[in-house]
PDB file of N, CA and C in Angstrom:
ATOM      1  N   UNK A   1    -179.371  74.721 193.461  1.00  0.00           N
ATOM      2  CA  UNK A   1    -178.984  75.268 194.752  1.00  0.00           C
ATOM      3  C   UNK A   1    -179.226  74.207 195.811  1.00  0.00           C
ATOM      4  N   UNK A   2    -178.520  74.143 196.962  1.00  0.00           N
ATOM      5  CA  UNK A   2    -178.824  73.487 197.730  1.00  0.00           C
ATOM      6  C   UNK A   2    -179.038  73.695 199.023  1.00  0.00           C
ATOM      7  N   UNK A   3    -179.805  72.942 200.129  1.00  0.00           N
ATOM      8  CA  UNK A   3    -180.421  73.376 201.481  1.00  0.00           C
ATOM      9  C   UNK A   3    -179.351  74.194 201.802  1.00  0.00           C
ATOM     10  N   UNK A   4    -177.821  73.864 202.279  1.00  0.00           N
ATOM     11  CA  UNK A   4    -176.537  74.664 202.773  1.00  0.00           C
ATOM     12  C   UNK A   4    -176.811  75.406 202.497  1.00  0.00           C
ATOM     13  N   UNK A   5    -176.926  75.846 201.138  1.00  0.00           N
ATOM     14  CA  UNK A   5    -176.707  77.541 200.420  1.00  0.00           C
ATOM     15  C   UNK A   5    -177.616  78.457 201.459  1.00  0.00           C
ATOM     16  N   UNK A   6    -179.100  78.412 201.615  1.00  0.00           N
ATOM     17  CA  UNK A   6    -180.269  78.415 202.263  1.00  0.00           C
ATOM     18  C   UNK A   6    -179.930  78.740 203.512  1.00  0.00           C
ATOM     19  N   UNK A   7    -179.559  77.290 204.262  1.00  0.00           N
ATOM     20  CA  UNK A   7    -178.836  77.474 205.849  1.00  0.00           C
ATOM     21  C   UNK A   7    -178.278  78.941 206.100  1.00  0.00           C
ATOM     22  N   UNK A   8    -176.791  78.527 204.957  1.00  0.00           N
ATOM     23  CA  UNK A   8    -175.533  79.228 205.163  1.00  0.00           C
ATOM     24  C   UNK A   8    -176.172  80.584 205.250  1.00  0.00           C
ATOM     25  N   UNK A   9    -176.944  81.335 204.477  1.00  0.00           N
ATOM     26  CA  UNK A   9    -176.904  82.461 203.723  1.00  0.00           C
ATOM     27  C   UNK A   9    -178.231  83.096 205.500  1.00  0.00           C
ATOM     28  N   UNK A  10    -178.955  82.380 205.360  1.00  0.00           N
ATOM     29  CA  UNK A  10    -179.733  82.176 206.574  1.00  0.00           C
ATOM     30  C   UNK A  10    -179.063  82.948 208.089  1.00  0.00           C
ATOM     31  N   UNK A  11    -178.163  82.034 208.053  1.00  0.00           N
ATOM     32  CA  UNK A  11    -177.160  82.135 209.421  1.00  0.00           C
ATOM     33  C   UNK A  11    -176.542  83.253 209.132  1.00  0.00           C
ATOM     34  N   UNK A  12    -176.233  83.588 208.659  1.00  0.00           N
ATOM     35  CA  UNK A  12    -175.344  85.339 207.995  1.00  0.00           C
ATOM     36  C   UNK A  12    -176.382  86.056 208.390  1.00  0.00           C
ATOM     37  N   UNK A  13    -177.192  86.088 207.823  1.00  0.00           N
ATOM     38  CA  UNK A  13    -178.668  87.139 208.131  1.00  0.00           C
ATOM     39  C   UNK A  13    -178.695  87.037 209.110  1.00  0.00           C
ATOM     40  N   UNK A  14    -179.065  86.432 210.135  1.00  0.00           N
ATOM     41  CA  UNK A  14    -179.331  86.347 211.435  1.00  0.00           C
ATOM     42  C   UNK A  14    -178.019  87.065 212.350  1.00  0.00           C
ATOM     43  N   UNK A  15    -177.211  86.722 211.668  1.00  0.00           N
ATOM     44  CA  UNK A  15    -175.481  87.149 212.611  1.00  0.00           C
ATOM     45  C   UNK A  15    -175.383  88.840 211.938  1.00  0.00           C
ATOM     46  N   UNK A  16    -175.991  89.547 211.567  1.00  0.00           N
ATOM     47  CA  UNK A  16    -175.781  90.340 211.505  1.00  0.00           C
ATOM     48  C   UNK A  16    -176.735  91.694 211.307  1.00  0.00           C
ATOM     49  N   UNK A  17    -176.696  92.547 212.516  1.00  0.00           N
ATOM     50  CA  UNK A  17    -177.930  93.698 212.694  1.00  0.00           C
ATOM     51  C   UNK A  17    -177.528  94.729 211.781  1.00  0.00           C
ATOM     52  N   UNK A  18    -177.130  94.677 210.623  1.00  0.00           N
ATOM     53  CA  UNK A  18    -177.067  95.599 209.819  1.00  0.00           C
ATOM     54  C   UNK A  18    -177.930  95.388 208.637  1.00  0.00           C
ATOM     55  N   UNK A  19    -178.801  96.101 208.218  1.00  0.00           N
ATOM     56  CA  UNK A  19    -180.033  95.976 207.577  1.00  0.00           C
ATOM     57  C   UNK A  19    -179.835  95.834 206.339  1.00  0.00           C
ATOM     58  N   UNK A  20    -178.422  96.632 205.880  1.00  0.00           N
ATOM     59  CA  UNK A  20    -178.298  96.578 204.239  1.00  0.00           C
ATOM     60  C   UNK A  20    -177.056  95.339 204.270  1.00  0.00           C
ATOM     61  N   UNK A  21    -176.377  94.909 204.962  1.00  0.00           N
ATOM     62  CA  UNK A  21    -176.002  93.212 204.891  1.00  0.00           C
ATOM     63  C   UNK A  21    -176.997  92.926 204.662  1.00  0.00           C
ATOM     64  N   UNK A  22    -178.362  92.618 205.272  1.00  0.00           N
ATOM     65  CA  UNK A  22    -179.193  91.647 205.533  1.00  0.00           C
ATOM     66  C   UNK A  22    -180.324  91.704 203.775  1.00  0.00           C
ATOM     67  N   UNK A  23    -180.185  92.487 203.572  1.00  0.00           N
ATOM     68  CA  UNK A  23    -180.618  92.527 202.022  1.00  0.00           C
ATOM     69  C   UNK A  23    -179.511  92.417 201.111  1.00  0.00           C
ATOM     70  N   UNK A  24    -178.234  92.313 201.198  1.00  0.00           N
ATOM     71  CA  UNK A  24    -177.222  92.283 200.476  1.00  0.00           C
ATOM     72  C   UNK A  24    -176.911  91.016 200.354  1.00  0.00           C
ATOM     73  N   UNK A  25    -176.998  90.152 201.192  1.00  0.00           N
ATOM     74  CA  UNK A  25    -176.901  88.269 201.486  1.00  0.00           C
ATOM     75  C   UNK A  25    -178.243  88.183 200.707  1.00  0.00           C
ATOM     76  N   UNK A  26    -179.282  88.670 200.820  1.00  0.00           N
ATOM     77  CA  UNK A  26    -180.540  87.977 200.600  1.00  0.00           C
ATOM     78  C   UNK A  26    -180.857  88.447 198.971  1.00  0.00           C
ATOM     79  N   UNK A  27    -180.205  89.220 198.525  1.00  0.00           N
ATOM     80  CA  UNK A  27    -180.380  89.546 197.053  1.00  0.00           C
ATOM     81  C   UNK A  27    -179.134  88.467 196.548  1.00  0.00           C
ATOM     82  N   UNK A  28    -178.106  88.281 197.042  1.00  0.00           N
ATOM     83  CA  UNK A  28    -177.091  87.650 196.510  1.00  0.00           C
ATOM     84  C   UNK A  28    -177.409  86.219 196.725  1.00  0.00           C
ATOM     85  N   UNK A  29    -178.409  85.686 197.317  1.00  0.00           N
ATOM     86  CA  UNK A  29    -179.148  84.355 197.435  1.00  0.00           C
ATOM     87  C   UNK A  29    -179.932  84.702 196.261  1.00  0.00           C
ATOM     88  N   UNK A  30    -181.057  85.008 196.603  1.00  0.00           N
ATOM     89  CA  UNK A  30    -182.013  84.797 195.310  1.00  0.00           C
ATOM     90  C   UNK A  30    -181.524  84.915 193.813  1.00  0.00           C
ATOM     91  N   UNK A  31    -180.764  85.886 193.618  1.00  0.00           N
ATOM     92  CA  UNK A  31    -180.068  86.064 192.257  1.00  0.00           C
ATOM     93  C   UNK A  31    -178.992  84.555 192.037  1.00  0.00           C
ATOM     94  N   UNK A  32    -178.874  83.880 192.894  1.00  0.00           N
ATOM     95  CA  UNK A  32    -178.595  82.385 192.565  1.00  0.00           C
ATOM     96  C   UNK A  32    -179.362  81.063 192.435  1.00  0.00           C
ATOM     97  N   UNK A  33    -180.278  81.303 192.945  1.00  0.00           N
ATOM     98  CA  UNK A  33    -181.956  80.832 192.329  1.00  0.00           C
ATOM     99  C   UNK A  33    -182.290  80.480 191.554  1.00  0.00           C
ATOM    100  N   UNK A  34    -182.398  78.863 190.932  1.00  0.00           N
ATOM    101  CA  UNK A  34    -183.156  78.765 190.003  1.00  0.00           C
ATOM    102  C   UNK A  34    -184.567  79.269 189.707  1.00  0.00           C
ATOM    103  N   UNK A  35    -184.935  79.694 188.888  1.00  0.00           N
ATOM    104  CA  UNK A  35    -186.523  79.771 188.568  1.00  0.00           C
ATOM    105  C   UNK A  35    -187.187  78.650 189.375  1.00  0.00           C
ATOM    106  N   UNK A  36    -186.979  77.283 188.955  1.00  0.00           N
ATOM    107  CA  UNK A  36    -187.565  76.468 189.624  1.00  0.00           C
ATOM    108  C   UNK A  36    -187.792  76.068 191.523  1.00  0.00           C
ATOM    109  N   UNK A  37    -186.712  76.777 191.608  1.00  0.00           N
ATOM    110  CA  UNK A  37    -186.469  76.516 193.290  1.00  0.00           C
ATOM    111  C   UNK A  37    -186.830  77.830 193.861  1.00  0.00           C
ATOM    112  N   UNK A  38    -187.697  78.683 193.460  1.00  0.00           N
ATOM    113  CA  UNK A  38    -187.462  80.259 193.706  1.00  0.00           C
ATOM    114  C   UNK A  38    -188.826  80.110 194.961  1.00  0.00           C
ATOM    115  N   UNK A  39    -189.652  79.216 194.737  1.00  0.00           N
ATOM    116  CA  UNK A  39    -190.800  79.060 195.719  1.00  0.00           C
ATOM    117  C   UNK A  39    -190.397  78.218 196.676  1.00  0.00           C
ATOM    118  N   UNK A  40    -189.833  77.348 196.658  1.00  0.00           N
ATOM    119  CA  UNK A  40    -189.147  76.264 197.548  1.00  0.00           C
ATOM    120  C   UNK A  40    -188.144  77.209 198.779  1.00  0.00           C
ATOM    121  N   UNK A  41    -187.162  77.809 198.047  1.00  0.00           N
ATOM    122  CA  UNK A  41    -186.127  78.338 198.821  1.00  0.00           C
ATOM    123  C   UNK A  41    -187.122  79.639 199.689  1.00  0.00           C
ATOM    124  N   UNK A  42    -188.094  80.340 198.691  1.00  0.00           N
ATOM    125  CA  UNK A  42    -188.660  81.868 199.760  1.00  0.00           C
ATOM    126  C   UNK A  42    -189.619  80.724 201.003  1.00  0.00           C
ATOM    127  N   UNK A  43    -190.513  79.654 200.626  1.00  0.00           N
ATOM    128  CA  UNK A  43    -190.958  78.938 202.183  1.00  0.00           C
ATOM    129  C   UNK A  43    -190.185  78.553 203.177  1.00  0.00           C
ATOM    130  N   UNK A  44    -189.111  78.112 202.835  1.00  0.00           N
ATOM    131  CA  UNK A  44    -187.486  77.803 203.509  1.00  0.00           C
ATOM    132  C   UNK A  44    -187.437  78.703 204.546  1.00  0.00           C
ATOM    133  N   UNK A  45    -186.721  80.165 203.400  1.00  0.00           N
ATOM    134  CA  UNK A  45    -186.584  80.900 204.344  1.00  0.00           C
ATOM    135  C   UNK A  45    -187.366  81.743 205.273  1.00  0.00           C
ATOM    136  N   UNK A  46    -188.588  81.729 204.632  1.00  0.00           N
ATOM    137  CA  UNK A  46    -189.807  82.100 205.774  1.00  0.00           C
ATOM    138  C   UNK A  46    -189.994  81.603 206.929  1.00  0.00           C
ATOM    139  N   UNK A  47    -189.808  80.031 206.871  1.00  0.00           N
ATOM    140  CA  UNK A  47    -190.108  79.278 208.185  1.00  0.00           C
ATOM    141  C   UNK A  47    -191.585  78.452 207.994  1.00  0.00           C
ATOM    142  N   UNK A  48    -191.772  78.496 206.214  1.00  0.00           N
ATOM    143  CA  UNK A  48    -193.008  77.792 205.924  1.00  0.00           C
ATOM    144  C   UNK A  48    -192.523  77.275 204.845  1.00  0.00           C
ATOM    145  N   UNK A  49    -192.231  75.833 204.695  1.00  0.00           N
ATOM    146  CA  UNK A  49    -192.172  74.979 203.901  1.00  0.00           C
ATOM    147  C   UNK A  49    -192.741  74.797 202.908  1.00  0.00           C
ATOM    148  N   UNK A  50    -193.451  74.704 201.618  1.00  0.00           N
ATOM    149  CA  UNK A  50    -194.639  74.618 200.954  1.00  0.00           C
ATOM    150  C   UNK A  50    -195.474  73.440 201.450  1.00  0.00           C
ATOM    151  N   UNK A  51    -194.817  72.071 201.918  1.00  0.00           N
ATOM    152  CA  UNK A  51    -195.271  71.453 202.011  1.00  0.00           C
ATOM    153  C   UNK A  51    -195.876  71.031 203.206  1.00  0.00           C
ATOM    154  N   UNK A  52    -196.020  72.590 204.240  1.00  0.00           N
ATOM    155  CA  UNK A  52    -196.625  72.101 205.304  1.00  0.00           C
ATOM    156  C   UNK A  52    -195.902  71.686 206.619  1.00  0.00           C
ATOM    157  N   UNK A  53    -196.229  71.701 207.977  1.00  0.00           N
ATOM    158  CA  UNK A  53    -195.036  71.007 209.236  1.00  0.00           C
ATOM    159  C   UNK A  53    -194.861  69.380 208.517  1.00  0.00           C
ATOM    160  N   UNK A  54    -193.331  69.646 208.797  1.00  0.00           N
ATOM    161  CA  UNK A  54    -192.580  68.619 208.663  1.00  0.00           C
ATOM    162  C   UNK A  54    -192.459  67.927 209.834  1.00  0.00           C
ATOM    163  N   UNK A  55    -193.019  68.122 210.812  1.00  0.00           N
ATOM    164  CA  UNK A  55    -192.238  67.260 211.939  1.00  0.00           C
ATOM    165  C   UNK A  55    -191.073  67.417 212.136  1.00  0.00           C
ATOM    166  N   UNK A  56    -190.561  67.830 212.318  1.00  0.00           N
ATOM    167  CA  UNK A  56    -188.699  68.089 212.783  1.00  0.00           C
ATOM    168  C   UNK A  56    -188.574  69.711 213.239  1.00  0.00           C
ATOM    169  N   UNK A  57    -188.603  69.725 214.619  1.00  0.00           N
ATOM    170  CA  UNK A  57    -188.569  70.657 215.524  1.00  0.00           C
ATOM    171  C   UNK A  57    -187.422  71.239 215.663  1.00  0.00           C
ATOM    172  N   UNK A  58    -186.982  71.801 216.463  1.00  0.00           N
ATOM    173  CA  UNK A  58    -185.664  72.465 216.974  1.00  0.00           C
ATOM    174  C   UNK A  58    -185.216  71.523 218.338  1.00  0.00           C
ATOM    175  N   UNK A  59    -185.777  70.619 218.869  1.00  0.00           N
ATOM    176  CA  UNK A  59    -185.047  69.566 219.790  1.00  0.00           C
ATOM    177  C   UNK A  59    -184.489  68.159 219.220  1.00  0.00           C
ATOM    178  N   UNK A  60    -185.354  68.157 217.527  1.00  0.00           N
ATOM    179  CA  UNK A  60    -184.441  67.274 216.765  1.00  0.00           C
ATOM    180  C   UNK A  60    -183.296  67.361 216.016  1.00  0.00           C
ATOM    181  N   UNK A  61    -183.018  68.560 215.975  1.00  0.00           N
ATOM    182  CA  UNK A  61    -181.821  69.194 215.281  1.00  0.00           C
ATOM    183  C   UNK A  61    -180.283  68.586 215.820  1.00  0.00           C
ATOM    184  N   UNK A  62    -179.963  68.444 217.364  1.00  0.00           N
ATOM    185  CA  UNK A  62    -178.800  68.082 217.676  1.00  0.00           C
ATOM    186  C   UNK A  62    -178.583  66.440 217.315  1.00  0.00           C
ATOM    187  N   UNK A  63    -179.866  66.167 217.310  1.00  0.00           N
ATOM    188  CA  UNK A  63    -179.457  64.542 216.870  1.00  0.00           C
ATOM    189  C   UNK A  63    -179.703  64.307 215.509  1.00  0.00           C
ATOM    190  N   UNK A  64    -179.834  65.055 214.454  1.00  0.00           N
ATOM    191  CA  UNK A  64    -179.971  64.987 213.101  1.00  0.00           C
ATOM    192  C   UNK A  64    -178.463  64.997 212.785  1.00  0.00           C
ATOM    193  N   UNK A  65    -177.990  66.047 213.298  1.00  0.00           N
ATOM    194  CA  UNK A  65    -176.155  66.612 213.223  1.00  0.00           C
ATOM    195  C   UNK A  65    -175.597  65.374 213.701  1.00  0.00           C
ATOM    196  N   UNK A  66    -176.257  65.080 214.568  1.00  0.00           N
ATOM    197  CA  UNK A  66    -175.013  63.864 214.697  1.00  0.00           C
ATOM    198  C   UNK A  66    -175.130  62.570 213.938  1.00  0.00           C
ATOM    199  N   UNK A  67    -176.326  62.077 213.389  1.00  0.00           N
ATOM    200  CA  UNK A  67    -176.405  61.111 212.435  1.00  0.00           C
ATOM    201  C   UNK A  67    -176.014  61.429 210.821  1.00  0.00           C
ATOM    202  N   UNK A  68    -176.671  63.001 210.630  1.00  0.00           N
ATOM    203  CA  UNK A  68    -176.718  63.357 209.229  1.00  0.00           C
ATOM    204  C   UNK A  68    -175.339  62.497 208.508  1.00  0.00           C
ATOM    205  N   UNK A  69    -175.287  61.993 207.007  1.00  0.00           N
ATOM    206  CA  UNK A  69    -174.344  61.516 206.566  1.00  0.00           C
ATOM    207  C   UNK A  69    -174.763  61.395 205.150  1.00  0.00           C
ATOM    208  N   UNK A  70    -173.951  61.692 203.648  1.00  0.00           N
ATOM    209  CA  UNK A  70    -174.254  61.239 202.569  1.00  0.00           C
ATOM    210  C   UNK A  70    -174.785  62.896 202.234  1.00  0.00           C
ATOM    211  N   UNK A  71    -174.895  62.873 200.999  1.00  0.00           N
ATOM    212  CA  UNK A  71    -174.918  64.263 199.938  1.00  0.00           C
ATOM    213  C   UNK A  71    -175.641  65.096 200.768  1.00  0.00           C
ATOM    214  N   UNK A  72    -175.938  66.087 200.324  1.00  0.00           N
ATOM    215  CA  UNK A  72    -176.689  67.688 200.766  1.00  0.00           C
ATOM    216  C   UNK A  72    -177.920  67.622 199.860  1.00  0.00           C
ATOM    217  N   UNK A  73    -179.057  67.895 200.381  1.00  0.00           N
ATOM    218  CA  UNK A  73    -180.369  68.050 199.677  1.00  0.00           C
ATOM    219  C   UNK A  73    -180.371  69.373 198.397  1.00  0.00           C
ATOM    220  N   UNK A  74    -180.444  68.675 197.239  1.00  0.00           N
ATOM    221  CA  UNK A  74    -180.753  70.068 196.304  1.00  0.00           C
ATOM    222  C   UNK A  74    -182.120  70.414 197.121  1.00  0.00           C
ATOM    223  N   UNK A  75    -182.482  71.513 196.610  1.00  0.00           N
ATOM    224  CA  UNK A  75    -183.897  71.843 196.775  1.00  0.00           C
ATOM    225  C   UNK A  75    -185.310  71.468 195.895  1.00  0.00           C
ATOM    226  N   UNK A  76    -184.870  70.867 195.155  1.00  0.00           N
ATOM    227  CA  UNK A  76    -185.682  70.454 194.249  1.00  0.00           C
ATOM    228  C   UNK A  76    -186.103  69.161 194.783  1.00  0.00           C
ATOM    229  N   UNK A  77    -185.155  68.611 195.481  1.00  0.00           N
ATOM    230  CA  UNK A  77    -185.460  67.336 196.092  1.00  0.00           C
ATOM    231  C   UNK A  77    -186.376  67.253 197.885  1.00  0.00           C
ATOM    232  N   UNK A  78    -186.304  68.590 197.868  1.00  0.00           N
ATOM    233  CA  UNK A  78    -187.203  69.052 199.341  1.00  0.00           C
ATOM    234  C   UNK A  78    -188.442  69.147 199.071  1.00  0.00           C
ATOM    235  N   UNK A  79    -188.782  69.886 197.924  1.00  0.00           N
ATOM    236  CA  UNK A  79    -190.163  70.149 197.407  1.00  0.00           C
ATOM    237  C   UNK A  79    -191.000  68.814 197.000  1.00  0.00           C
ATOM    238  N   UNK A  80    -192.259  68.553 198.112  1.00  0.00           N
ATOM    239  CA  UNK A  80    -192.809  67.459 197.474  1.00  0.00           C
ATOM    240  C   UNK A  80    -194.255  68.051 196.240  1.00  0.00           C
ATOM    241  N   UNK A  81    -194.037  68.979 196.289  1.00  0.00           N
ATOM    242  CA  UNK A  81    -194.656  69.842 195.105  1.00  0.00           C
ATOM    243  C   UNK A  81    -194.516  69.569 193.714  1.00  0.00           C
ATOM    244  N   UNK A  82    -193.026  69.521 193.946  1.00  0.00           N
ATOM    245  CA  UNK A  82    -192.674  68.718 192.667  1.00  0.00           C
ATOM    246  C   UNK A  82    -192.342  67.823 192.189  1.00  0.00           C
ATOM    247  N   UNK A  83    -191.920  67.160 193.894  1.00  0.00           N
ATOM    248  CA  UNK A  83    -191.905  65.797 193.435  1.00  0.00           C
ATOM    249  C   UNK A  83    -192.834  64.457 193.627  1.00  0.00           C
ATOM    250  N   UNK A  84    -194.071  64.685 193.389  1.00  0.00           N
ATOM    251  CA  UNK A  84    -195.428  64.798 193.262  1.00  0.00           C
ATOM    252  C   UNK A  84    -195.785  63.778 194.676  1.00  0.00           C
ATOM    253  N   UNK A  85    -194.996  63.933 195.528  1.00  0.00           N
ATOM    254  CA  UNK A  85    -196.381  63.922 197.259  1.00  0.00           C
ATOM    255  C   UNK A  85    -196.514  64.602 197.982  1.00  0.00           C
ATOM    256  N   UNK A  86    -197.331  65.864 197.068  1.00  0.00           N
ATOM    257  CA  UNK A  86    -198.498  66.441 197.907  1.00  0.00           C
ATOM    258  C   UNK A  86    -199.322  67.033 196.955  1.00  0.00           C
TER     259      UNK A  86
END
């Protein structure tokens, strides 16, 4: 799976005050979940990382978008849990 999926599925939830959407996106996320990414993606979407503040706020966001360039982060590659720095 990758960060997008996360984002995307994220931004739906948020865009919409209907409670059984909002578990209907969020079951149809997790049921695409690897086993392995299943702790990675629930800190994600909590707003707690496993690995702790990242440094990257919400005033760095417009200038990330405008540099961002090159593949999409699996999630496996976010987790420094597993990818052993931390």
């Amino acid at each position: 799976m990758l960060l997008y999926d996360i984002v995307r599925v994220s931004r739906q939830i948020g865009g919409t005050a209907s409670r059984l959407q909002k578990v209907w996106l969020l079951a149809g996320l997790l049921n695409r979940i690897a086993p392995d990414d299943v702790a990675t993606a629930i800190g994600l979407l909590c707003g707690e990382p496993r690995q702790g503040p990242i440094g990257f706020g919400p005033r760095a966001v417009p200038r990330a978008l405008r540099i961002a360039k090159g593949p999409v982060a699996a999630l496996a590659e976010l987790d420094g849990h597993r990818c052993g720095t931390r």
